[in-house]
Protein backbone atom coordinates (compact mmCIF):
# COMPACT_ATOMS: atom_id res chain seq x y z
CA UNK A 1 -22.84 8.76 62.46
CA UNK A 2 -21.54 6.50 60.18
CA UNK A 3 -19.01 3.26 61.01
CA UNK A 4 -16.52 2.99 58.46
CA UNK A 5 -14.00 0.50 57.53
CA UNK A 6 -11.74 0.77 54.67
CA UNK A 7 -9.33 -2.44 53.75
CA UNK A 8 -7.10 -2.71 50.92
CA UNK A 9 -4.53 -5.52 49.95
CA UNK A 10 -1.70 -3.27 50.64
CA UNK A 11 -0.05 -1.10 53.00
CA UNK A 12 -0.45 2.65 52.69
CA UNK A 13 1.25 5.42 53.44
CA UNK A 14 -0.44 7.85 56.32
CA UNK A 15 -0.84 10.71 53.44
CA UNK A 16 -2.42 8.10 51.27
CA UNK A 17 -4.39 6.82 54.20
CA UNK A 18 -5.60 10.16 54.82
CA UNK A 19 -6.77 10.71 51.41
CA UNK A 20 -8.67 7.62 51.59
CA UNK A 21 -10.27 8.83 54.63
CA UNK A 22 -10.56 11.99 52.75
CA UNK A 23 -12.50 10.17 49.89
CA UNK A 24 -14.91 8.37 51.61
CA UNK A 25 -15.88 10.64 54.56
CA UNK A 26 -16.47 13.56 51.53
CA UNK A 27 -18.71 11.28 49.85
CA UNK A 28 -20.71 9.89 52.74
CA UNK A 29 -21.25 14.27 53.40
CA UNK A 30 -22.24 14.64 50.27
CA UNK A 31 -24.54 12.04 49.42
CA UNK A 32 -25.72 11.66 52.93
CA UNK A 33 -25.90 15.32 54.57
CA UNK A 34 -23.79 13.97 57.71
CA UNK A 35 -21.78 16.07 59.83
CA UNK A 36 -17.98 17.32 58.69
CA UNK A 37 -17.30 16.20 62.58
CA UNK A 38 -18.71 12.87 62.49
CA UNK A 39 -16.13 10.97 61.48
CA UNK A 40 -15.45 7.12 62.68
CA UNK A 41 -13.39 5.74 60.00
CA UNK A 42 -10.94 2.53 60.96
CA UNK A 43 -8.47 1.36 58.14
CA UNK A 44 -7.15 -2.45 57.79
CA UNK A 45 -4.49 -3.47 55.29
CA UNK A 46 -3.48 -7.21 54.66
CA UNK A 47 -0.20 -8.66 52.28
CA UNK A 48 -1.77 -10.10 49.25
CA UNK A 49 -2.06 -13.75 50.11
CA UNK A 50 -4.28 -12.89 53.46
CA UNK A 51 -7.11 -11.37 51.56
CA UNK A 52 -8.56 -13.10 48.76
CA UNK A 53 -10.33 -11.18 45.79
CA UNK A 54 -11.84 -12.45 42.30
CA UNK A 55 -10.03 -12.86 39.66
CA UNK A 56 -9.09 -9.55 38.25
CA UNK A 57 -9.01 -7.74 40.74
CA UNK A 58 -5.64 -5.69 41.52
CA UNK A 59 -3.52 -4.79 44.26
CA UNK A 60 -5.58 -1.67 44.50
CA UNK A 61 -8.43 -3.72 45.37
CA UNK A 62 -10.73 -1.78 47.82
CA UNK A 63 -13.82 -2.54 50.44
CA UNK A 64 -15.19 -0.35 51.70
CA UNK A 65 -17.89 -1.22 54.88
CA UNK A 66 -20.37 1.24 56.09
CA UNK A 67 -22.41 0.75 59.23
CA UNK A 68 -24.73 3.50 59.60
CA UNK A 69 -28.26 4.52 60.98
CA UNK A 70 -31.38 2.69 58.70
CA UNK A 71 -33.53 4.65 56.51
CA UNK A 72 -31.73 6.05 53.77
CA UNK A 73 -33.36 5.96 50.31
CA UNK A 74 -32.31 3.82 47.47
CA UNK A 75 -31.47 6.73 45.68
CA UNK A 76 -28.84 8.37 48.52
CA UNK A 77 -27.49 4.99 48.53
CA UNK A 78 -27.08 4.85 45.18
CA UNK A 79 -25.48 8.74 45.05
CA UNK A 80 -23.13 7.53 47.65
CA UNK A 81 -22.12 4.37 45.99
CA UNK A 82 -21.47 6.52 42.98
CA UNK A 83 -19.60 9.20 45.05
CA UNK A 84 -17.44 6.99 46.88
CA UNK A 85 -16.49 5.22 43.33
CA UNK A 86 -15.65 8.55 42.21
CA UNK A 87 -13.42 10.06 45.15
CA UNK A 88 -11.27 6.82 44.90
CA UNK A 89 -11.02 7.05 41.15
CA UNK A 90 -9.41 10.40 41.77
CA UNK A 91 -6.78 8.59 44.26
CA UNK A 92 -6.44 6.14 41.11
CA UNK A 93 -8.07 3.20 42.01
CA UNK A 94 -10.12 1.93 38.66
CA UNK A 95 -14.29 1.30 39.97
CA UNK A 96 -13.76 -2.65 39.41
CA UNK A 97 -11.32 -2.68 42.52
CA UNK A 98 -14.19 -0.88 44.73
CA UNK A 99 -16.64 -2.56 46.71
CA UNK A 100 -18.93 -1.09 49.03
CA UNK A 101 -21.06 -2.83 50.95
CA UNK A 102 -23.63 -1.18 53.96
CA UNK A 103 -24.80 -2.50 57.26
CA UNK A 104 -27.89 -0.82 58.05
CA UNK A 105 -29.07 -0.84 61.98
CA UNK A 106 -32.06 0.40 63.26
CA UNK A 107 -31.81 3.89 65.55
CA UNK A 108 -32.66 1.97 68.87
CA UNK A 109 -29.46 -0.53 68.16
CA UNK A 110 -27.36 2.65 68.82
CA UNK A 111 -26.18 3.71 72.54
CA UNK A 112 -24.55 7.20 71.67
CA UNK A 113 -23.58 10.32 73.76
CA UNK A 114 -23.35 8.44 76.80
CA UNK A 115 -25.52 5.37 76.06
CA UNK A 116 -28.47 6.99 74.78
CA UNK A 117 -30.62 5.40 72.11
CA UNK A 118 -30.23 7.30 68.65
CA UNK A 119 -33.64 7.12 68.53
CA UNK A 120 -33.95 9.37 71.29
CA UNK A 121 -31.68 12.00 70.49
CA UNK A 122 -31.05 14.97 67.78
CA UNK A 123 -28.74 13.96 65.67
CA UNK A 124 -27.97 17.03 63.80
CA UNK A 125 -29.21 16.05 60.93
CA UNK A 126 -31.92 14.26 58.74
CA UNK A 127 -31.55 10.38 58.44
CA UNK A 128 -34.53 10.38 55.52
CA UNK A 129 -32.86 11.40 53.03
C-alpha cells in the first residue's frame, strides 16, 4: 500500500500524467508483488524556477517519493529502482533526470481500513520480499 508522489519541473498533460502513473505503479507491482488495486499515487508539477535541480539536469527532471510499509529487501529495492528507471525511460525521460527516493514506516505507523494498524491486518500480500 504504497504512498506515491511523482513531481516534475513541468506541467503534463492528463494522458502523459497517466502514463506516469502507469510507469511507476507497474514497477512498484512488479518489483514489489503489490496489488493492481492499490494504487495511491499524487502528482505535483512546478514552473522551472520553483524547483531547483543540479546542474544538468533537464526539464524532464523527475522525483519520484515512495512511502511504503518497512521490510523490503535490498534487492526488491534495488529491482524497483531499476524498474521504475526503466518504465520512465520508455516515456523518454533519460535515468539522470530520475530520482527515487523511499520512506520506509514501520506496519504499526499505519491506521488502514478504518484505523486499523497494518500490523494487524492481511494485507493481501507479502511485505518480505
Amino acid at each position: 500500500m504504497p504512498l506515491v508522489k511523482i513531481e516534475t519541473r513541468r506541467s503534463l498533460k492528463v494522458a502523459e500524467k497517466k502514463n506516469l502513473f502507469n510507469a511507476v505503479h507497474s514497477a512498484l507491482r512488479e518489483a514489489l508483488g503489490i496489488l493492481e488495486e492499490d494504487r495511491n499515487i499524487r502528482f505535483v508539477s512546478y514552473s522551472p524556477e520553483d524547483f531547483q535541480v543540479p546542474p544538468g539536469k533537464t526539464l524532464n527532471f523527475t522525483l519520484v517519493e515512495i512511502t511504503l510499509f518497512a521490510g523490503r529487501s535490498p534487492e526488491a529495492k534495488k529491482n524497483l529502482y531499476r524498474n521504475i528507471v526503466g518504465n520512465l525511460g520508455e516515456l523518454g525521460i533519460s535515468p539522470v533526470d530520475v530520482f527515487i527516493v523511499l520512506h520506509e514506516v514501520p506496519l504499526e505507523n499505519w491506521g488502514i481500513r478504518g484505523g486499523i494498524p497494518a500490523s494487524e491486518v492481511d494485507l493481501g500480500f507479502d511485505v518480505q520480499v
